[in-house]
N, C-alpha and C. Protein backbone atom coordinates (compact mmCIF):
# COMPACT_ATOMS: atom_id res chain seq x y z
N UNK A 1 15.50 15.47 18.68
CA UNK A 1 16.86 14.96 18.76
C UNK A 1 17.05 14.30 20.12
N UNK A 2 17.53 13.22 20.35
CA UNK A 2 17.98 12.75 20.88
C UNK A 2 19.05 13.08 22.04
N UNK A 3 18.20 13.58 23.60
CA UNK A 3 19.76 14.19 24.41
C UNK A 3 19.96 13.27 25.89
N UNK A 4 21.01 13.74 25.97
CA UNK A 4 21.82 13.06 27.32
C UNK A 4 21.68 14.07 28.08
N UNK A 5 21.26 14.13 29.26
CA UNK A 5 21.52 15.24 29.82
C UNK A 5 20.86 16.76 29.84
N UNK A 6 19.99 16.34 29.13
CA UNK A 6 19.48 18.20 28.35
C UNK A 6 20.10 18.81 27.11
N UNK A 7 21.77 17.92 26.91
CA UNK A 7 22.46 18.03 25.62
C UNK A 7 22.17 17.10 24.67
N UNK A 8 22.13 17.47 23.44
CA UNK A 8 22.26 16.66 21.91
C UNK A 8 23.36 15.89 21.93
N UNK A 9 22.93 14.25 22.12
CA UNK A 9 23.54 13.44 21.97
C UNK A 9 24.40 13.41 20.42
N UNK A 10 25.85 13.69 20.92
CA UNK A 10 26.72 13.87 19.65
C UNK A 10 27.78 12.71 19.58
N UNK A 11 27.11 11.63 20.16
CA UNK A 11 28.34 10.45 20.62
C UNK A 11 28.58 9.61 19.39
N UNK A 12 29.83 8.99 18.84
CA UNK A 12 29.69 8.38 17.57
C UNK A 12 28.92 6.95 17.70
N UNK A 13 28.07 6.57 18.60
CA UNK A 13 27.20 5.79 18.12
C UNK A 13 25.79 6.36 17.86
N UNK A 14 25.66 7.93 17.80
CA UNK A 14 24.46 8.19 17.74
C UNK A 14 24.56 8.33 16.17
N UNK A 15 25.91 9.28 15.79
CA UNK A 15 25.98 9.61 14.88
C UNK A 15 26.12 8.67 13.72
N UNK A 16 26.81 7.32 13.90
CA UNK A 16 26.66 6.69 13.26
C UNK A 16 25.01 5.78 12.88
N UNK A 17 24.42 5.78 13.73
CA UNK A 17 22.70 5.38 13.83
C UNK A 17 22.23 6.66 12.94
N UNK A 18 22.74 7.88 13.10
CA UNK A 18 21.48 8.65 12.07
C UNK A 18 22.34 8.60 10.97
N UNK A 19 23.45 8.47 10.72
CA UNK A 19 23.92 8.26 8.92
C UNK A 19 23.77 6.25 8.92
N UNK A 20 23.60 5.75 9.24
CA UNK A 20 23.18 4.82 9.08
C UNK A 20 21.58 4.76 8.04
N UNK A 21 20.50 5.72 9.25
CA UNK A 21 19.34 5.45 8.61
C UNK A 21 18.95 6.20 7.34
N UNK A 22 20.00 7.63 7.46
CA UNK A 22 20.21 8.00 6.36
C UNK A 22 20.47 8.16 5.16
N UNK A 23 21.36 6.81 5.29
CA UNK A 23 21.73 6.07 4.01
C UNK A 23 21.09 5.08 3.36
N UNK A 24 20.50 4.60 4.72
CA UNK A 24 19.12 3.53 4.23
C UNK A 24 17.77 4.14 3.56
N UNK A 25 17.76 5.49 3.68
CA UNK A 25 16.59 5.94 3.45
C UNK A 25 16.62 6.42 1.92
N UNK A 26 18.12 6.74 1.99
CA UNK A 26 18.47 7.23 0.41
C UNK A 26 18.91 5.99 -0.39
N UNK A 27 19.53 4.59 0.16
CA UNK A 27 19.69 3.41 -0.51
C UNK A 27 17.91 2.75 -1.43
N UNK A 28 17.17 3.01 -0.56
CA UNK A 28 15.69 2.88 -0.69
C UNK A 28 15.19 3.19 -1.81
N UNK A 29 15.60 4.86 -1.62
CA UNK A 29 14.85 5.51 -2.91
C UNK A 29 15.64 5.12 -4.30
N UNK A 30 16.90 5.24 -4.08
CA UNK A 30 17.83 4.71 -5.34
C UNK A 30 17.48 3.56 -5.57
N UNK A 31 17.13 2.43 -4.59
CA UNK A 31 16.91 1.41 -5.57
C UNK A 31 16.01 1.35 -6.56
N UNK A 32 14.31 1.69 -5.93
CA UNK A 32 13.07 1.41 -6.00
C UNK A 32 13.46 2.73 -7.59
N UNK A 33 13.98 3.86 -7.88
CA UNK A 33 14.47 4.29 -9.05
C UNK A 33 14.89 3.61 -9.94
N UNK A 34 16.30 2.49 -10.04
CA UNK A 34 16.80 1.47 -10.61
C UNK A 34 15.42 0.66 -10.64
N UNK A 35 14.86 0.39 -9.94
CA UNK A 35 13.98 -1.44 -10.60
C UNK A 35 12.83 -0.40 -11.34
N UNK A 36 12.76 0.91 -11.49
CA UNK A 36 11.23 1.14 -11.94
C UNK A 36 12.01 1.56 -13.23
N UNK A 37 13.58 1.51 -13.30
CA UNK A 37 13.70 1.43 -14.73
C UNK A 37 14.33 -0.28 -15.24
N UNK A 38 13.96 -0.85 -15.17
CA UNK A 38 13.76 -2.40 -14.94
C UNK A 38 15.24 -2.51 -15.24
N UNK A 39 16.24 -2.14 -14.27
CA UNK A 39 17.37 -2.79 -13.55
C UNK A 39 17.81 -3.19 -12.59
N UNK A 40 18.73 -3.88 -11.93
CA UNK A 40 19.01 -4.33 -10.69
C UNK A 40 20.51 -2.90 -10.47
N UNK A 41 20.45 -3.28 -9.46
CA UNK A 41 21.94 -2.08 -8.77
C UNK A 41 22.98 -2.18 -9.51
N UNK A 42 23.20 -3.85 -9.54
CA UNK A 42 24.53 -4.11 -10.08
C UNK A 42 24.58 -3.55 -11.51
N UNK A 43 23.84 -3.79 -12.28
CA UNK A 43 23.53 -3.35 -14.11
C UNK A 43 23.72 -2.22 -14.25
N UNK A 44 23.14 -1.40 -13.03
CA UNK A 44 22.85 0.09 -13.47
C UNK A 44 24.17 0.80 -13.19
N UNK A 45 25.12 0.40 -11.95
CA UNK A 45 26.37 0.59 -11.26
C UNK A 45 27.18 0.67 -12.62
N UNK A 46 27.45 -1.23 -13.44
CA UNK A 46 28.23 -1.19 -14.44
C UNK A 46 27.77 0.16 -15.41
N UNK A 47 26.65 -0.05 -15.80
CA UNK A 47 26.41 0.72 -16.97
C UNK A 47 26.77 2.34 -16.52
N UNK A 48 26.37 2.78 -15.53
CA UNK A 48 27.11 4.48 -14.78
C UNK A 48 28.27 4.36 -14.75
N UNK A 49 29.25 3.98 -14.28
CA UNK A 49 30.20 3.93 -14.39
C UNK A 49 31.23 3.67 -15.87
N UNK A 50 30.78 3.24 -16.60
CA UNK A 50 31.13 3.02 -18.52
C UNK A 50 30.69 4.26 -18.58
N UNK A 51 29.58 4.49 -18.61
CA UNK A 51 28.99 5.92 -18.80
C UNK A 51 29.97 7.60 -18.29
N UNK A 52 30.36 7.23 -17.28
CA UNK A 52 30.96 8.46 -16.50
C UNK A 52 32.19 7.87 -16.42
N UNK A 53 32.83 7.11 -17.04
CA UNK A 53 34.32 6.80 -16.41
C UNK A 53 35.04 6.01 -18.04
N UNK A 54 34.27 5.38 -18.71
CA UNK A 54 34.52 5.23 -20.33
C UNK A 54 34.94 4.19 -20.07
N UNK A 55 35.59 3.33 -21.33
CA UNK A 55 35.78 1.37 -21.01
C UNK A 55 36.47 1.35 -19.08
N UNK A 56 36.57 0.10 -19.32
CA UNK A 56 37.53 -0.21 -18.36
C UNK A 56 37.65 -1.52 -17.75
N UNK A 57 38.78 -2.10 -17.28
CA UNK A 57 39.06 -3.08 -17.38
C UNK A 57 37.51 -3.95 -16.47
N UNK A 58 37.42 -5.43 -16.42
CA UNK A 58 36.88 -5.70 -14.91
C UNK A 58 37.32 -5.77 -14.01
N UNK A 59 38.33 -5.71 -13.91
CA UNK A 59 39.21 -5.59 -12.45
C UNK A 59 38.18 -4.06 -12.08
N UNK A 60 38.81 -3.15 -12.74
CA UNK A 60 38.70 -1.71 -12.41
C UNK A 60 37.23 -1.50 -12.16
N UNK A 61 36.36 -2.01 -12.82
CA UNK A 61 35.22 -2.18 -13.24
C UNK A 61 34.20 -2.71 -11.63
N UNK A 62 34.80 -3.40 -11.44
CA UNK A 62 34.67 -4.79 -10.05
C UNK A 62 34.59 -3.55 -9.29
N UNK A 63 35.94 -2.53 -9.27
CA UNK A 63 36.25 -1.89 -7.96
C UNK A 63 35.59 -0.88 -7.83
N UNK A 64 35.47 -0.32 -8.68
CA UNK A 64 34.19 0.90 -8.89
C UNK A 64 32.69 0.73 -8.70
N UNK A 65 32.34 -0.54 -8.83
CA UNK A 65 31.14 -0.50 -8.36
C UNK A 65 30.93 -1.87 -7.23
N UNK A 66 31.95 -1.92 -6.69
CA UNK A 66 31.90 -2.82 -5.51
C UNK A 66 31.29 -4.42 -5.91
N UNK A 67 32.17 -4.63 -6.48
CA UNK A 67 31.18 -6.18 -7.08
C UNK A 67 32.48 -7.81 -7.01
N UNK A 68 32.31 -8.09 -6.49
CA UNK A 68 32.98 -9.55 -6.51
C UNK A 68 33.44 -10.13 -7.99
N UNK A 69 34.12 -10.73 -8.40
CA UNK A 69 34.19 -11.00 -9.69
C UNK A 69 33.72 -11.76 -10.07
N UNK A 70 32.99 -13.23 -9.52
CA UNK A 70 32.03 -13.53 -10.18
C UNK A 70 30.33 -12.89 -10.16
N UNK A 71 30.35 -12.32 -9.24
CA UNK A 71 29.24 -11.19 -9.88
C UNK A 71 29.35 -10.73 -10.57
N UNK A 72 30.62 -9.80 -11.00
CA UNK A 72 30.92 -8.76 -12.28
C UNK A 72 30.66 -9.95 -13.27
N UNK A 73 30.98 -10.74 -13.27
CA UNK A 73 31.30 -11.55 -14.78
C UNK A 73 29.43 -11.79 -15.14
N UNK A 74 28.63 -12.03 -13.77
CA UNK A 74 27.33 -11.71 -14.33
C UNK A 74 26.71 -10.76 -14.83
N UNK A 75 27.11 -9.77 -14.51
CA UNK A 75 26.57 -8.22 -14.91
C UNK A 75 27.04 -8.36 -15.85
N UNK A 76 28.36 -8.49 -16.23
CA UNK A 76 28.16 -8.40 -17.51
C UNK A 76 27.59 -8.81 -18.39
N UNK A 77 27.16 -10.23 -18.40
CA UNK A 77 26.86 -11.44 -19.25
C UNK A 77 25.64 -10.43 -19.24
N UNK A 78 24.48 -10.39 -18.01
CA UNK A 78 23.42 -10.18 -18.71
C UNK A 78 23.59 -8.64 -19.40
N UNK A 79 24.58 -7.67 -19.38
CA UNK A 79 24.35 -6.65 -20.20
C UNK A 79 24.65 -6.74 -21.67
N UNK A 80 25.63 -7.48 -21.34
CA UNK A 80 26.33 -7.92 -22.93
C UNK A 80 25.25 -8.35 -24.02
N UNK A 81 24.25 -9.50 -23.01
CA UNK A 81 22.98 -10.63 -23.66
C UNK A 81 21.74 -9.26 -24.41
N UNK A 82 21.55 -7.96 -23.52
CA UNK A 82 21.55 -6.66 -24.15
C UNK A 82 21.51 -6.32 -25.00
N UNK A 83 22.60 -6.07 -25.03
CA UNK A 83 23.72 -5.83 -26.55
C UNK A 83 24.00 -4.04 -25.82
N UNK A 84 23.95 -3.82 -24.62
CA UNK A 84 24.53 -2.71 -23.68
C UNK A 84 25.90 -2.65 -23.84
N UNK A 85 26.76 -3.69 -23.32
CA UNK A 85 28.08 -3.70 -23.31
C UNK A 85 28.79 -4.78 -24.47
N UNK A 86 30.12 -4.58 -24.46
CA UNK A 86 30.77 -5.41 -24.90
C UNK A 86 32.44 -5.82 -24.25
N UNK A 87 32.84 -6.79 -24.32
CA UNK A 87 33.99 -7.14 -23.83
C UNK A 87 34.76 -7.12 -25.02
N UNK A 88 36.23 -6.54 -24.67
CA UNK A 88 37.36 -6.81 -25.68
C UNK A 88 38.85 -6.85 -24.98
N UNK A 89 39.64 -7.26 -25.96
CA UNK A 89 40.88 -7.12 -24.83
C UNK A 89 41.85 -5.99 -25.01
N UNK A 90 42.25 -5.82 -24.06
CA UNK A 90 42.89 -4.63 -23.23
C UNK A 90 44.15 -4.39 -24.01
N UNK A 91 44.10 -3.07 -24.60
CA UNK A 91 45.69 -2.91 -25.97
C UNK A 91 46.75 -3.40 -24.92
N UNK A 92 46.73 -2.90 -23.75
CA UNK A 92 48.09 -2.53 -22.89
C UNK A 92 48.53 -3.70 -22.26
N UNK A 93 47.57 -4.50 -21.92
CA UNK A 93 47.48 -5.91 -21.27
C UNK A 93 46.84 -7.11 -21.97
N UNK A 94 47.69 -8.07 -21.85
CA UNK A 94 46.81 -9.14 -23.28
C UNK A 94 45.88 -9.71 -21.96
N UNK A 95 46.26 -9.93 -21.05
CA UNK A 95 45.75 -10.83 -19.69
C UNK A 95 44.48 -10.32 -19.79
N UNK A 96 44.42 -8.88 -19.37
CA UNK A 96 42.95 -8.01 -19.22
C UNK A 96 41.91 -7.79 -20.31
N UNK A 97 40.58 -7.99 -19.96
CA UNK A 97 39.39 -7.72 -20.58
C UNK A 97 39.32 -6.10 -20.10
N UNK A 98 38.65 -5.45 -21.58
CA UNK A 98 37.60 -4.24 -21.29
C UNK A 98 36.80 -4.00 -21.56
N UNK A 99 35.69 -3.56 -20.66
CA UNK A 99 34.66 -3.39 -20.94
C UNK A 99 33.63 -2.42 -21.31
N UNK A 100 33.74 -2.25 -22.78
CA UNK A 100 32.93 -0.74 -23.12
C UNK A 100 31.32 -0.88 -23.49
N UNK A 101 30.73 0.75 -23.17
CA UNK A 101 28.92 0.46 -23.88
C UNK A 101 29.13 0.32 -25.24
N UNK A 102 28.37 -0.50 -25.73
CA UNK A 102 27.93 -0.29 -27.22
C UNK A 102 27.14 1.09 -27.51
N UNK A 103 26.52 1.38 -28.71
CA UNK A 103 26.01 2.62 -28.88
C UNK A 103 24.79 2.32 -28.66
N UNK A 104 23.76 1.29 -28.53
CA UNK A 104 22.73 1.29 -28.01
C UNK A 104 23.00 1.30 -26.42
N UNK A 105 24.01 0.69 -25.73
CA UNK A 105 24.03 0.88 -24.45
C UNK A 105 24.11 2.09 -23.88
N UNK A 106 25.36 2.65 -24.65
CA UNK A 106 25.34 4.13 -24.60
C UNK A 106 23.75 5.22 -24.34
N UNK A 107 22.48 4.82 -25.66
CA UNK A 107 21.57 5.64 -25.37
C UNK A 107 20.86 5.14 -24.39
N UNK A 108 20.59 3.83 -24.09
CA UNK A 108 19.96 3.90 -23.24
C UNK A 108 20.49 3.93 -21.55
N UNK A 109 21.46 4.14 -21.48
CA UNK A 109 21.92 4.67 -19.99
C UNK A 109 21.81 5.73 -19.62
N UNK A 110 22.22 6.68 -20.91
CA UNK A 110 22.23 8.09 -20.81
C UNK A 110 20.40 8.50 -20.73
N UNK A 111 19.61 7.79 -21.21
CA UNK A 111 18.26 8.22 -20.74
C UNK A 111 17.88 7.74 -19.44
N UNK A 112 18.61 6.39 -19.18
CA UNK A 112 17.95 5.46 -17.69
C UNK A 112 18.34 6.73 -16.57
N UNK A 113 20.01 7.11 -16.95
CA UNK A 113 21.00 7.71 -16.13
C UNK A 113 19.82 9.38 -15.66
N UNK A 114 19.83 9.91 -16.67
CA UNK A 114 18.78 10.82 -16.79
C UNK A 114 17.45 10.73 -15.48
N UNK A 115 16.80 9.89 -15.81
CA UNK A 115 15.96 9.68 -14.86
C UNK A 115 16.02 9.29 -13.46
N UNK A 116 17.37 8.76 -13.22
CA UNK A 116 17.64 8.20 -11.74
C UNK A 116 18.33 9.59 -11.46
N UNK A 117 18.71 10.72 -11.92
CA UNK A 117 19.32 11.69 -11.27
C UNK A 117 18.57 12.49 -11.16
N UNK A 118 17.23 12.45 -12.06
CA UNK A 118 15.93 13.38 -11.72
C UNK A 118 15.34 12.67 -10.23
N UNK A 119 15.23 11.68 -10.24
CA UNK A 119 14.80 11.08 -8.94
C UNK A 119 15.79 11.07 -7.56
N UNK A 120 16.71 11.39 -8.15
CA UNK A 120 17.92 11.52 -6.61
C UNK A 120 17.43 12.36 -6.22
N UNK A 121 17.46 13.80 -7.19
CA UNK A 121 17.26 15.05 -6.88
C UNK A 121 16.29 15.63 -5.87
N UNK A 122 15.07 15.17 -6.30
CA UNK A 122 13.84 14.77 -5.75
C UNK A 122 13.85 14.46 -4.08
N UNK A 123 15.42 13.11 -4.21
CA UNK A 123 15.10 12.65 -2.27
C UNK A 123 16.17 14.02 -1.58
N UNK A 124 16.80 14.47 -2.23
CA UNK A 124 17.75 15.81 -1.19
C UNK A 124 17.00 16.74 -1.29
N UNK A 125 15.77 17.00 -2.19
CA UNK A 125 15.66 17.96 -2.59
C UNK A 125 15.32 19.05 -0.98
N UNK A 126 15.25 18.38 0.25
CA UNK A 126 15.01 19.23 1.26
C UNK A 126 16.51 19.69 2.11
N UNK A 127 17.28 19.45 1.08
CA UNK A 127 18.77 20.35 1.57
C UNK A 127 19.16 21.09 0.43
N UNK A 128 19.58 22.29 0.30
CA UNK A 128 19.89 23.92 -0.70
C UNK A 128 21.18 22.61 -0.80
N UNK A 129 21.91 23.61 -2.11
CA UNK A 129 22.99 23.24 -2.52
C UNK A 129 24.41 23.52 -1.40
N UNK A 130 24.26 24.46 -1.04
CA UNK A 130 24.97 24.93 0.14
C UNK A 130 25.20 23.92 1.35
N UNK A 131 24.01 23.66 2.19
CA UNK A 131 23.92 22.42 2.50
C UNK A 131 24.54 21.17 2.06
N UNK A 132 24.02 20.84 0.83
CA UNK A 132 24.68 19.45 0.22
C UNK A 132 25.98 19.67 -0.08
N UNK A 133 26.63 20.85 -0.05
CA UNK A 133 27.79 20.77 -0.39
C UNK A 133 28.55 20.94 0.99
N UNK A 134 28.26 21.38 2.04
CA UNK A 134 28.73 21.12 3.38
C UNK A 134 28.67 19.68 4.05
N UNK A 135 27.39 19.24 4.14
CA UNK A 135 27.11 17.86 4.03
C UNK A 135 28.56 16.83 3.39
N UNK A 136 28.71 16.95 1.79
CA UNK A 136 29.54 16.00 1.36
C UNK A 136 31.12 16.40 1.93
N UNK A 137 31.29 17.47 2.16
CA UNK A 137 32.94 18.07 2.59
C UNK A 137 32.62 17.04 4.30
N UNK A 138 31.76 17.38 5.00
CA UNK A 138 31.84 16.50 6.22
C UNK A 138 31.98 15.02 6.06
N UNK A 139 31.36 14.21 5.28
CA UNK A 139 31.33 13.18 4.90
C UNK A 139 32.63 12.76 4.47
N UNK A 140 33.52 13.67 3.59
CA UNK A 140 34.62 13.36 3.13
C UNK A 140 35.32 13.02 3.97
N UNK A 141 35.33 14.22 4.68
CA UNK A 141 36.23 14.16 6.31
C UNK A 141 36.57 13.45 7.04
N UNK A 142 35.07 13.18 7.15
CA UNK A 142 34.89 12.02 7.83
C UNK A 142 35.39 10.67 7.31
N UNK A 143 34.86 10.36 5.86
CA UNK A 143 35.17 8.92 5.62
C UNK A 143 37.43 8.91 5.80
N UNK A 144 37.30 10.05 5.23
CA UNK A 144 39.09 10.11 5.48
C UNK A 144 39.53 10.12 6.72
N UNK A 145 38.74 10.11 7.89
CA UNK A 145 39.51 10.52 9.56
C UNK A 145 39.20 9.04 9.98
N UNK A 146 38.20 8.63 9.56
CA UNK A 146 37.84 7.22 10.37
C UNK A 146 38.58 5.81 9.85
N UNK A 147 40.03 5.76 9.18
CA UNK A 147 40.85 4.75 9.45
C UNK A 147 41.81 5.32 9.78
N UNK A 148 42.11 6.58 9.76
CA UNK A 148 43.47 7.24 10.63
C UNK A 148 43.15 6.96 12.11
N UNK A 149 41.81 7.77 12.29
CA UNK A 149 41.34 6.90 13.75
C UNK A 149 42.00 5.95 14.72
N UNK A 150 41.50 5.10 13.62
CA UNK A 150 40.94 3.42 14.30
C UNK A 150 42.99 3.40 14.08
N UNK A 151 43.39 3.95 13.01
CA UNK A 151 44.88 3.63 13.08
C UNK A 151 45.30 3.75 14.31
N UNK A 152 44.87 5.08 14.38
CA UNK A 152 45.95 5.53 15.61
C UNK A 152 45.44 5.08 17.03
N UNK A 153 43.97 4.99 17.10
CA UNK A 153 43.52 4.16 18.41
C UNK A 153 44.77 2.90 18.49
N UNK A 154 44.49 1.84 17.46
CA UNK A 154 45.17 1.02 17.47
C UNK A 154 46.89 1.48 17.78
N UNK A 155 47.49 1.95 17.39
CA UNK A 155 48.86 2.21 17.70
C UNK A 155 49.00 2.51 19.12
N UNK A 156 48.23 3.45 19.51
CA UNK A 156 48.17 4.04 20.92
C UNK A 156 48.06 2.53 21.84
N UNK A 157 46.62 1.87 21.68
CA UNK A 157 46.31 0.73 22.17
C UNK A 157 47.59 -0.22 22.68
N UNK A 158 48.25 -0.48 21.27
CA UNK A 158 49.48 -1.74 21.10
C UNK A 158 50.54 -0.36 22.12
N UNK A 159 50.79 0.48 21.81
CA UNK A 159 51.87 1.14 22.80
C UNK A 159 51.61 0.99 23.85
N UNK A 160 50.20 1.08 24.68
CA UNK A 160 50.16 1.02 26.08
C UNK A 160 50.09 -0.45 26.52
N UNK A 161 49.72 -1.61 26.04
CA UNK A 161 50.04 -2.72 26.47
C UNK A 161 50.92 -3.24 26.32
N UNK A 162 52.55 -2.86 25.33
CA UNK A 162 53.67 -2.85 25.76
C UNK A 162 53.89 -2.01 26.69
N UNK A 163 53.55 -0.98 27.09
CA UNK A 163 54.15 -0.29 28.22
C UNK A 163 54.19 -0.95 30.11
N UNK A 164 52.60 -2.02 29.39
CA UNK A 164 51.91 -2.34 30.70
C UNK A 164 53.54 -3.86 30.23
N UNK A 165 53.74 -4.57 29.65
CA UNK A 165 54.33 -5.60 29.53
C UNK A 165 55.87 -5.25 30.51
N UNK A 166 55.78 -3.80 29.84
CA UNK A 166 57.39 -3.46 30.24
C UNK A 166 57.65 -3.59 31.46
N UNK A 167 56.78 -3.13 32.15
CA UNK A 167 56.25 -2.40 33.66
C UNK A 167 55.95 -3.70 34.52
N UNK A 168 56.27 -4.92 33.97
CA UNK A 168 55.52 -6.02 34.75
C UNK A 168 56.86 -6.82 34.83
């Protein structure tokens, strides 16, 4: 580990450098999982998400798996070209498309899905459940503290350079 001083560097640019490479290391293995079941991220994203979350619009669709909308509109095309998904329109909204698996999409996600979670398993497998479940509560924490943060840095920030304005 990495120290300052004789102490373990705990500074948030360290910390952000080891969840950085951490994520790269686990982005890695997830992919090279996805292409050895001959998909790309985006395909496999749509299709998990139908899978674990049931139709849904592309808007919703877009937001859940982080995709631009003319990307989404490709993922779909090539899942649709498949015969994985299908588009229909939305009871509640005439405007909105949804997008559900077909029943062949259905089996074969649920087997692809199968195998990429045997292979996740595989890259944590050197943290107990205990661990991984401390791990994700920090992570949560974290992802929830770091725009209150930067909020409140910022507020503080803008207060003291009115203060300095006042003062001048």
């Amino acid at each position: 580990m990495k120290t300052i001083e004789g102490n373990p560097d705990t500074s948030g640019v360290h910390l952000w450098l080891i969840l950085w490479k951490a994520f790269r290391a686990l982005e890695g293995r997830a992919e090279r999982s996805v292409a050895e079941l001959g998909l790309c991220m985006s395909d496999f994203g749509v299709l998990e998400a139908l899978l674990h979350k049931g139709p849904l619009t592309v808007k919703a669709l877009g937001e859940k798996v982080l995709l631009a909308s003319a990307s989404m509109t490709a993922a779909i095309d090539r899942l649709e070209r498949r015969g994985w998904v299908e588009r229909g329109n939305d009871p509640k909204d005439r405007r909105a498309r949804v997008v559900r698996l077909t029943a062949e999409g259905r089996k074969t996600i649920e087997a692809l899905f199968a195998a990429h979670e045997k292979d996740m398993e595989q890259a944590v497998e050197g943290l107990s459940r205990t661990e991984r479940a401390q791990l994700m509560d920090l992570l949560r924490r974290l992802g929830g503290l770091a725009p209150s943060v930067h909020s409140e840095q910022a507020v503080q920030a803008h207060g003291a350079s009115r203060q300095g304005q006042n003062s001048e």
